[in-house]
N, C-alpha and C. Protein backbone atom coordinates (compact mmCIF):
# COMPACT_ATOMS: atom_id res chain seq x y z
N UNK A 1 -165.25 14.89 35.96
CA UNK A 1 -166.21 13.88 36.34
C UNK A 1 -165.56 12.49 36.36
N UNK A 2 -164.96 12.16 35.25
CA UNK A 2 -163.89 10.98 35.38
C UNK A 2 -162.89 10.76 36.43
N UNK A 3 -162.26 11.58 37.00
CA UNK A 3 -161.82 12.01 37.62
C UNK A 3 -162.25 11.72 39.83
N UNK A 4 -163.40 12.17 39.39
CA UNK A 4 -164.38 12.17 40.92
C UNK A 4 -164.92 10.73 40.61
N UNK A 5 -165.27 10.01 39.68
CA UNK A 5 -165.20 8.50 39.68
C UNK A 5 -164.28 8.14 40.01
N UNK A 6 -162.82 8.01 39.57
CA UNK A 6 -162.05 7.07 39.37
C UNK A 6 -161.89 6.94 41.43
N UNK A 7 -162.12 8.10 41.72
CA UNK A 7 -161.30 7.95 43.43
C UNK A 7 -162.40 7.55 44.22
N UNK A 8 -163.89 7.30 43.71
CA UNK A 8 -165.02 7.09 44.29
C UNK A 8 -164.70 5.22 44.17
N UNK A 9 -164.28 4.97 43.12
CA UNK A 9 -163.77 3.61 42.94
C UNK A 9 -162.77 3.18 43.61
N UNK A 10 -161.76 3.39 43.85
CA UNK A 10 -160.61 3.31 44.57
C UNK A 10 -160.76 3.29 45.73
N UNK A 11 -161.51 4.16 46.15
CA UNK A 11 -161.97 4.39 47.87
C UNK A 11 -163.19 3.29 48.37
N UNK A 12 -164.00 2.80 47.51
CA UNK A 12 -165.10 1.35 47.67
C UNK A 12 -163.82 0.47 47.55
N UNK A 13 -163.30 0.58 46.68
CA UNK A 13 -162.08 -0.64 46.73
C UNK A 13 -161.48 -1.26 48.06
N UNK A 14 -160.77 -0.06 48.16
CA UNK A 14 -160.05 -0.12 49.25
C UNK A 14 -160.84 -0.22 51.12
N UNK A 15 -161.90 0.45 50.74
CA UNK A 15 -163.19 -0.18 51.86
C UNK A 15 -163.31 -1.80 51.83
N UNK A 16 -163.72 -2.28 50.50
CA UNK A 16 -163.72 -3.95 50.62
C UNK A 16 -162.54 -4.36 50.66
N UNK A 17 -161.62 -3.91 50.33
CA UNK A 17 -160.11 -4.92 50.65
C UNK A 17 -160.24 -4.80 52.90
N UNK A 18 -159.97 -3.87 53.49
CA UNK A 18 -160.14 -3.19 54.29
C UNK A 18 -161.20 -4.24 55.47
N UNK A 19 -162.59 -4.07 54.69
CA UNK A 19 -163.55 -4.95 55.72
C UNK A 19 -163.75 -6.15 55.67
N UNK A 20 -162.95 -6.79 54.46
CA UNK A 20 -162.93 -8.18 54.16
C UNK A 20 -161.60 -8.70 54.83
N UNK A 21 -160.48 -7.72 55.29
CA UNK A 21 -159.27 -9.01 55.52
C UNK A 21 -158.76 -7.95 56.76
N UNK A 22 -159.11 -6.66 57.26
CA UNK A 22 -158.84 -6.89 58.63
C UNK A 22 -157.15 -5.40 57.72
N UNK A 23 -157.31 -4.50 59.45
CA UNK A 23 -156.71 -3.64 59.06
C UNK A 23 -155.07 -3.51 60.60
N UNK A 24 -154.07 -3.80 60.40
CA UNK A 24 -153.09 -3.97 61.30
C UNK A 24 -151.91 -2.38 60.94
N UNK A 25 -152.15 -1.62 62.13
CA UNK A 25 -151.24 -0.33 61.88
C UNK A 25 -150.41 -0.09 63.11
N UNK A 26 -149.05 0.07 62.87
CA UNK A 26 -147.76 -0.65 63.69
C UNK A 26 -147.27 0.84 64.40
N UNK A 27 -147.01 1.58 64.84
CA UNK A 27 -146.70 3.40 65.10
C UNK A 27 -145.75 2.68 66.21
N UNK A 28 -144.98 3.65 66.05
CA UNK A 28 -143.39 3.79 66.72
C UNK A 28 -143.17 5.34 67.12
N UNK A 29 -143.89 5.18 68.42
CA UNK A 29 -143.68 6.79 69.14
C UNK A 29 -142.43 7.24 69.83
N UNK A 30 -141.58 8.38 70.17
CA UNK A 30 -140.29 8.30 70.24
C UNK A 30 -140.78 9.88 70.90
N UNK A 31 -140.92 10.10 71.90
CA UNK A 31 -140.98 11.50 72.54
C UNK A 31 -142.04 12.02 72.48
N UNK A 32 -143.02 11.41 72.24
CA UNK A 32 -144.18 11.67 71.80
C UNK A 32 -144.47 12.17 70.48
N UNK A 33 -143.97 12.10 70.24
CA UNK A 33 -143.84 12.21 68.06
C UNK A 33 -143.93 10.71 67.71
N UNK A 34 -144.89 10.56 66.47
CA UNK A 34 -144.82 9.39 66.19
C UNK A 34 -142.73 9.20 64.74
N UNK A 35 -142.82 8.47 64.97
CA UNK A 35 -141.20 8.17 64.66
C UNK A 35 -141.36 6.88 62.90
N UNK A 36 -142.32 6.43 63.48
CA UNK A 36 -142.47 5.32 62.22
C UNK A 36 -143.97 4.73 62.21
N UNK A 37 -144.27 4.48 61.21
CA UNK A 37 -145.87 4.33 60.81
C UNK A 37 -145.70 3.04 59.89
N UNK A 38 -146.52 1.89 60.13
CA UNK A 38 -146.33 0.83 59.09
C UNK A 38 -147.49 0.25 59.28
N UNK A 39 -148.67 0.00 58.07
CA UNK A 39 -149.57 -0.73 57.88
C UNK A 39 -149.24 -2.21 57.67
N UNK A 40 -149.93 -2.94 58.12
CA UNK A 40 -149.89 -4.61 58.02
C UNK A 40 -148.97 -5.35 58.42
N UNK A 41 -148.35 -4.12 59.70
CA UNK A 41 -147.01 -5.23 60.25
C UNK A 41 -146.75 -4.07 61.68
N UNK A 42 -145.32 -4.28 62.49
CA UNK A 42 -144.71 -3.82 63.12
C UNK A 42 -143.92 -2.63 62.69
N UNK A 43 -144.14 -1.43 63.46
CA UNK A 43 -143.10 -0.42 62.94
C UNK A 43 -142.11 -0.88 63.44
N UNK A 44 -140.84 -0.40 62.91
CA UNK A 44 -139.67 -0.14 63.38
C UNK A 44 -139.10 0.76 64.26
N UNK A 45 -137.86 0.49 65.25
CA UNK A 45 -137.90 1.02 66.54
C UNK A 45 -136.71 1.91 66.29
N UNK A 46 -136.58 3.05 66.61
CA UNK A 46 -135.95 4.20 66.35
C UNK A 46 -134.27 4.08 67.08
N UNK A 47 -134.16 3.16 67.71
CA UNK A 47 -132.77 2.80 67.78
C UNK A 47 -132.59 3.37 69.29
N UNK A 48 -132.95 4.28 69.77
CA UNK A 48 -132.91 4.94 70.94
C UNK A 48 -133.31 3.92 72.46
N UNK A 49 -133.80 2.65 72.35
CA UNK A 49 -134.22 1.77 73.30
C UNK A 49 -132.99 1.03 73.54
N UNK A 50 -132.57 1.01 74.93
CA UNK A 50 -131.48 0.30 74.96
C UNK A 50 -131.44 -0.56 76.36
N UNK A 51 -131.55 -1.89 75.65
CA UNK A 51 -131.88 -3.06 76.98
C UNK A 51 -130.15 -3.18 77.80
N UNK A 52 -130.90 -3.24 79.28
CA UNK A 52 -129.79 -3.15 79.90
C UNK A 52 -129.43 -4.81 80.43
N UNK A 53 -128.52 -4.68 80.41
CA UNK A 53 -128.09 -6.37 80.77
C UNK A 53 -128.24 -7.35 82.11
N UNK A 54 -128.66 -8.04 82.14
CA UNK A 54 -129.29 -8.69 83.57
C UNK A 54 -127.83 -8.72 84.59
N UNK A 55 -128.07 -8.49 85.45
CA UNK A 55 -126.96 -8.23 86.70
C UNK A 55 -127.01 -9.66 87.13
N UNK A 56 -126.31 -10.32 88.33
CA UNK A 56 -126.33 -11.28 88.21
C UNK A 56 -127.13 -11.01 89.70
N UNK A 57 -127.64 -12.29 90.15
CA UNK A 57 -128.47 -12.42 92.10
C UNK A 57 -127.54 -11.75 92.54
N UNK A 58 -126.14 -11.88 92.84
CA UNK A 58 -125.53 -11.01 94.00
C UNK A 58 -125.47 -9.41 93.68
N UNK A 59 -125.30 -9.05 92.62
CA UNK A 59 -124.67 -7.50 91.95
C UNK A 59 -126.13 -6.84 92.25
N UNK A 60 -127.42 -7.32 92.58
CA UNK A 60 -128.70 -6.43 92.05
C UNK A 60 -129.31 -6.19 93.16
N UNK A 61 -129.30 -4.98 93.04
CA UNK A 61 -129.59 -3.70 94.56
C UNK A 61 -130.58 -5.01 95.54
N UNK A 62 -131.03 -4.69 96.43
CA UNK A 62 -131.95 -5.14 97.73
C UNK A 62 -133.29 -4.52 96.93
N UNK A 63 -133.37 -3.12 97.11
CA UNK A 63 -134.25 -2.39 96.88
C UNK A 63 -134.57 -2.61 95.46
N UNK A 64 -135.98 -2.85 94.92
CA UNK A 64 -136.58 -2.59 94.08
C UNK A 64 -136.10 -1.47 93.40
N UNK A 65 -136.20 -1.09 92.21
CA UNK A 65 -136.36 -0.09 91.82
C UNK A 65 -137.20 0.32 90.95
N UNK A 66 -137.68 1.50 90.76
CA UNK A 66 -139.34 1.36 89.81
C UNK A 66 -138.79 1.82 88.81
N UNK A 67 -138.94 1.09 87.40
CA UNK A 67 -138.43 0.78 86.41
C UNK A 67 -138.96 2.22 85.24
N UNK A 68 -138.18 2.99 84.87
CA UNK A 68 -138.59 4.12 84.31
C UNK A 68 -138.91 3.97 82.92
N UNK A 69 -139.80 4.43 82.16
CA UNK A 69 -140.09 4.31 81.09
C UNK A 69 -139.53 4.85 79.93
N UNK A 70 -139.21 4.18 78.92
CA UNK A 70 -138.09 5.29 78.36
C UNK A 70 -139.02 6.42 77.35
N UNK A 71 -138.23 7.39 76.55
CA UNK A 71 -138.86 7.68 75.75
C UNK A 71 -139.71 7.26 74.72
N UNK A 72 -139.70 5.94 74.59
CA UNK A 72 -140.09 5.06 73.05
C UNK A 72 -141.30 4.43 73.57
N UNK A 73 -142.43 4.47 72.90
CA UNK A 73 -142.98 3.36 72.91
C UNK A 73 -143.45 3.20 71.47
N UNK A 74 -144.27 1.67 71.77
CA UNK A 74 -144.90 0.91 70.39
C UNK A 74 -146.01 0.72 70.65
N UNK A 75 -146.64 0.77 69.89
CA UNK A 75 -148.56 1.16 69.52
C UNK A 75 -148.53 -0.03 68.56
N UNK A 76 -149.76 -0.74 68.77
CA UNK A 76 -150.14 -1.90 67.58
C UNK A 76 -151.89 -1.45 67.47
N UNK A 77 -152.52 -1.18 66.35
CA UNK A 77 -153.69 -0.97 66.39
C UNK A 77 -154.40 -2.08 64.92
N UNK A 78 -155.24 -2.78 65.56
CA UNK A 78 -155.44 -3.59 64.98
C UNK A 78 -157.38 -3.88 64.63
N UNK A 79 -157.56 -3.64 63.58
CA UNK A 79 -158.79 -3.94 63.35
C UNK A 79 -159.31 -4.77 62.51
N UNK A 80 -160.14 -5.97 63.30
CA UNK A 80 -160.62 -7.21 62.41
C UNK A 80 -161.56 -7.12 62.11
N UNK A 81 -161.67 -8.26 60.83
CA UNK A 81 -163.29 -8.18 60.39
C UNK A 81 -164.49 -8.91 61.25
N UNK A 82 -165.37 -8.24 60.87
CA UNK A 82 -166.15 -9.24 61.78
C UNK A 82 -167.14 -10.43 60.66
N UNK A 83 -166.90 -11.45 61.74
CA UNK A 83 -167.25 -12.61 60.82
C UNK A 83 -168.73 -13.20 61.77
N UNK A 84 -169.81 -12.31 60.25
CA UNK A 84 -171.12 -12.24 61.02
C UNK A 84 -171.34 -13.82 60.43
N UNK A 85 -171.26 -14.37 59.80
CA UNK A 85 -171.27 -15.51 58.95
C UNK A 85 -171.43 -16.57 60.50
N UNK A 86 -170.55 -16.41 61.39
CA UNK A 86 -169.96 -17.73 62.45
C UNK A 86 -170.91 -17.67 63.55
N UNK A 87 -171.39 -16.35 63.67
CA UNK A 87 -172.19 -16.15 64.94
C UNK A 87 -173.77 -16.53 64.91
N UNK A 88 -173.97 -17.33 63.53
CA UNK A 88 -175.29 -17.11 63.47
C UNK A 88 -176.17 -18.23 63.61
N UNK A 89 -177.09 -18.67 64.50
CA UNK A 89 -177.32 -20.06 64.65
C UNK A 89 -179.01 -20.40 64.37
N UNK A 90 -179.00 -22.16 64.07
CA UNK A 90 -180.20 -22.11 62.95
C UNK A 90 -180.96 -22.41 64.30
N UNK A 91 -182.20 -22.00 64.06
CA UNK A 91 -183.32 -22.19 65.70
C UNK A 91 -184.03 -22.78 64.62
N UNK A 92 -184.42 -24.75 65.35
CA UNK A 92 -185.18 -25.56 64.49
C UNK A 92 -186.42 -25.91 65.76
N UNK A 93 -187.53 -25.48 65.31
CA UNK A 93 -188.57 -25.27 65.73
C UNK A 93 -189.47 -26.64 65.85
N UNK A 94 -189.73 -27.39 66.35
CA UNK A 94 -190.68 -28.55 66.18
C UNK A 94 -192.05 -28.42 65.95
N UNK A 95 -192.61 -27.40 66.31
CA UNK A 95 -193.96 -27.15 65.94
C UNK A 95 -194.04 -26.74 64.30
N UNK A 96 -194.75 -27.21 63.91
CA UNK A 96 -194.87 -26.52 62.55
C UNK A 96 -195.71 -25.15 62.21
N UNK A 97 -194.83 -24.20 61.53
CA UNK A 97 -195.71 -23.59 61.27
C UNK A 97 -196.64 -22.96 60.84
N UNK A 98 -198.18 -22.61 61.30
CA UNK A 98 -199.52 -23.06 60.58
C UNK A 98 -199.27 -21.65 59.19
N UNK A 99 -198.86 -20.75 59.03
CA UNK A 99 -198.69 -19.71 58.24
C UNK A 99 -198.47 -20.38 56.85
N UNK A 100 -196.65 -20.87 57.33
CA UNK A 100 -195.97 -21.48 56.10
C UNK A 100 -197.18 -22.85 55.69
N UNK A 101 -197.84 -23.42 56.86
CA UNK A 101 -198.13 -24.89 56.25
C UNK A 101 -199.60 -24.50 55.54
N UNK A 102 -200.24 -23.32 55.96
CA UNK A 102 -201.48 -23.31 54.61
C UNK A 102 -201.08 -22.67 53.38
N UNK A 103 -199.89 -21.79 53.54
CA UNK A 103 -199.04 -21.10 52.40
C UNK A 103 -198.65 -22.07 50.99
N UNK A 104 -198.03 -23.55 52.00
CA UNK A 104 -197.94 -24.24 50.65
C UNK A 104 -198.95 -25.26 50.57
N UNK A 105 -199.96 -25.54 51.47
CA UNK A 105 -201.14 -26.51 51.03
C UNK A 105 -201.25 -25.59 49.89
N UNK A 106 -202.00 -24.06 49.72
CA UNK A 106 -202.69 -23.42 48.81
C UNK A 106 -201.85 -23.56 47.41
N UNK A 107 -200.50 -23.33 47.34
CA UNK A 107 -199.56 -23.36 46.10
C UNK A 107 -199.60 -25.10 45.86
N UNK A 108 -199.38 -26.15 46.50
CA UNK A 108 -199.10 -26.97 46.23
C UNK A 108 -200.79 -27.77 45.34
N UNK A 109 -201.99 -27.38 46.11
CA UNK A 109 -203.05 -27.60 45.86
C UNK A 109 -203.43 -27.29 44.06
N UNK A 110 -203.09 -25.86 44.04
CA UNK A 110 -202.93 -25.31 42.75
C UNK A 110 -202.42 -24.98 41.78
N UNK A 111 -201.31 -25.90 42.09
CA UNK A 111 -200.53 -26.25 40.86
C UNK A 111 -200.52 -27.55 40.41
N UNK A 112 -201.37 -28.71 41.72
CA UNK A 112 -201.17 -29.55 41.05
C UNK A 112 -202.83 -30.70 41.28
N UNK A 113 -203.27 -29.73 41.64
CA UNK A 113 -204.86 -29.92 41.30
C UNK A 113 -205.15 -29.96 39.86
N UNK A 114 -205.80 -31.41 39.66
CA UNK A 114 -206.64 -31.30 38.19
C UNK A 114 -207.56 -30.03 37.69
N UNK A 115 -207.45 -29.56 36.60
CA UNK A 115 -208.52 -28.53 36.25
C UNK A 115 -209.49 -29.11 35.46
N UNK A 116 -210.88 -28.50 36.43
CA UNK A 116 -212.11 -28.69 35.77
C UNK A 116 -213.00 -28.55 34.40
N UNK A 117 -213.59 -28.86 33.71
CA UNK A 117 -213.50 -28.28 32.72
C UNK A 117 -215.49 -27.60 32.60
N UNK A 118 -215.40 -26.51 33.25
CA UNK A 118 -216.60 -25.89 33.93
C UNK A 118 -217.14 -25.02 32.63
N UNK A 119 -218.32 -25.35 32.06
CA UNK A 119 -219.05 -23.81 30.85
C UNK A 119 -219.36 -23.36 31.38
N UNK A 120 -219.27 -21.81 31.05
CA UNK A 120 -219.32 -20.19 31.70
C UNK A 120 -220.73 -19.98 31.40
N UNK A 121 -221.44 -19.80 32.67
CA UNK A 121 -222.72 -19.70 32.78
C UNK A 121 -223.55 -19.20 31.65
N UNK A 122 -223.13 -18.28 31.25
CA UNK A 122 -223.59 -17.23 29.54
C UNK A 122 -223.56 -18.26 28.56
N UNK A 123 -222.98 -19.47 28.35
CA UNK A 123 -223.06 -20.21 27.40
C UNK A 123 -224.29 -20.74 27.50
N UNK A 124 -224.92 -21.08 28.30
CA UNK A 124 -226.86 -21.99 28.55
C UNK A 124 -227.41 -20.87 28.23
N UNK A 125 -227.37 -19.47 28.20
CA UNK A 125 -228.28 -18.54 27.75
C UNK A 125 -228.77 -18.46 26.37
N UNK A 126 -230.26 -18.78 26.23
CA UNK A 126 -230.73 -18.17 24.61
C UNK A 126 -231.55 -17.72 24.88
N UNK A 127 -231.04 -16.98 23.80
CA UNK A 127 -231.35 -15.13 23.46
C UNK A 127 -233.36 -15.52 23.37
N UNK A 128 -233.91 -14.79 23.26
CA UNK A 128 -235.28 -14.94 22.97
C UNK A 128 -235.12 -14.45 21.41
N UNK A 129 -236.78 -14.86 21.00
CA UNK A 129 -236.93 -14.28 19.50
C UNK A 129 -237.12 -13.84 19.23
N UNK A 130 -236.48 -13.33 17.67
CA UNK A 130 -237.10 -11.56 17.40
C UNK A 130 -237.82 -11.24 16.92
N UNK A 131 -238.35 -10.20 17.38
CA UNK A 131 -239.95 -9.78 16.79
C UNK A 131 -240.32 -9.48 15.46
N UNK A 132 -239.30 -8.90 14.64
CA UNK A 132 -238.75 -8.42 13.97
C UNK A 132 -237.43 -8.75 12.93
N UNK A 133 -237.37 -9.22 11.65
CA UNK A 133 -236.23 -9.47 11.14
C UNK A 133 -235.52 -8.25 10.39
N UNK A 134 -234.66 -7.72 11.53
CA UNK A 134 -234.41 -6.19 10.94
C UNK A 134 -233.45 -6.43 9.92
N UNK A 135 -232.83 -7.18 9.79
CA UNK A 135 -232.06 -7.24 8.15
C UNK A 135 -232.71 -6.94 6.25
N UNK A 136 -234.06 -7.86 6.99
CA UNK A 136 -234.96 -7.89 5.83
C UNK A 136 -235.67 -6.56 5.95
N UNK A 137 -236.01 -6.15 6.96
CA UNK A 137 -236.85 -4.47 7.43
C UNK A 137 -236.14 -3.83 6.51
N UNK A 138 -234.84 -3.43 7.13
CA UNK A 138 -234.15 -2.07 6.20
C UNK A 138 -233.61 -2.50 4.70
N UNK A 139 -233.76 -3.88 4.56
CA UNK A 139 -233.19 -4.35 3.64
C UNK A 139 -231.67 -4.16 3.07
N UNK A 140 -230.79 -4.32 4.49
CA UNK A 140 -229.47 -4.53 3.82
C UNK A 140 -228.96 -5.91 4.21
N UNK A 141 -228.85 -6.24 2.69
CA UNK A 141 -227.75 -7.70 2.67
C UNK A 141 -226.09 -7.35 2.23
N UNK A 142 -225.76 -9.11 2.98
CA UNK A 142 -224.30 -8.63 2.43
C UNK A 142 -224.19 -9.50 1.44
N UNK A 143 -223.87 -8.73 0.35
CA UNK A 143 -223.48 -9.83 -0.78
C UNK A 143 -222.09 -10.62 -1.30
């Protein structure tokens, strides 16, 4: 179980390193086999590419020639982050609006509205009289 954590961690890790700074992978193909693999840079070129030396205006054929491709090529694969942060723009509205503006009349009203000091209707109520003084009836006092 420690174990299936530790790589569950490592692997979120390496996701936020990853979507926060952008992923650059360099492949160096050579016959169609890849030949060299390098994250965060340029692979290296298998030595087999060999630039030929510029001829001079008179020495270089009439005819074109269609330039053959050699065995080698280089692959750059590059993936950036995206920076939702830059794209995002504030829309300032001139109308006001009526939602937000009774939202805080009501909070602003009632928090800073004086409170009344109102008696609860049941307080003006008296009781009628009793017919009867049942304390003295059954005759229990507290002594």
């Amino acid at each position: 179980m420690k174990l299936f954590r530790q790589i569950i961690v490592l692997t979120l890790a390496l996701l936020l390193l990853v979507s926060s700074t952008g992923l650059s992978v360099g492949m160096h193909m050579c016959g169609g086999e890849i030949q060299d693999l390098s994250f965060f840079g340029r692979a290296e070129s298998c030595g087999m590419e060999q630039k030929q030396d510029v001829l001079p205006p008179c020495h270089q054929p009439k005819k074109k020639q269609v330039e053959s491709k050699g065995c080698c090529e280089n692959h750059q694969l590059v993936v950036q982050r995206l920076d939702a942060g830059a794209d995002t723009k504030i829309a300032i509205h001139k109308t006001p609006d009526v939602k937000f503006l009774a939202a805080f009349k009501a909070v602003v009203l009632q928090l800073f509205a004086p409170e009344t000091a109102t008696t609860p209707a049941y307080a003006l109520y008296t009781s009628p009289p009793l017919a009867r003084d049942i304390p003295v009836l059954v005759q229990a006092f507290l002594i």
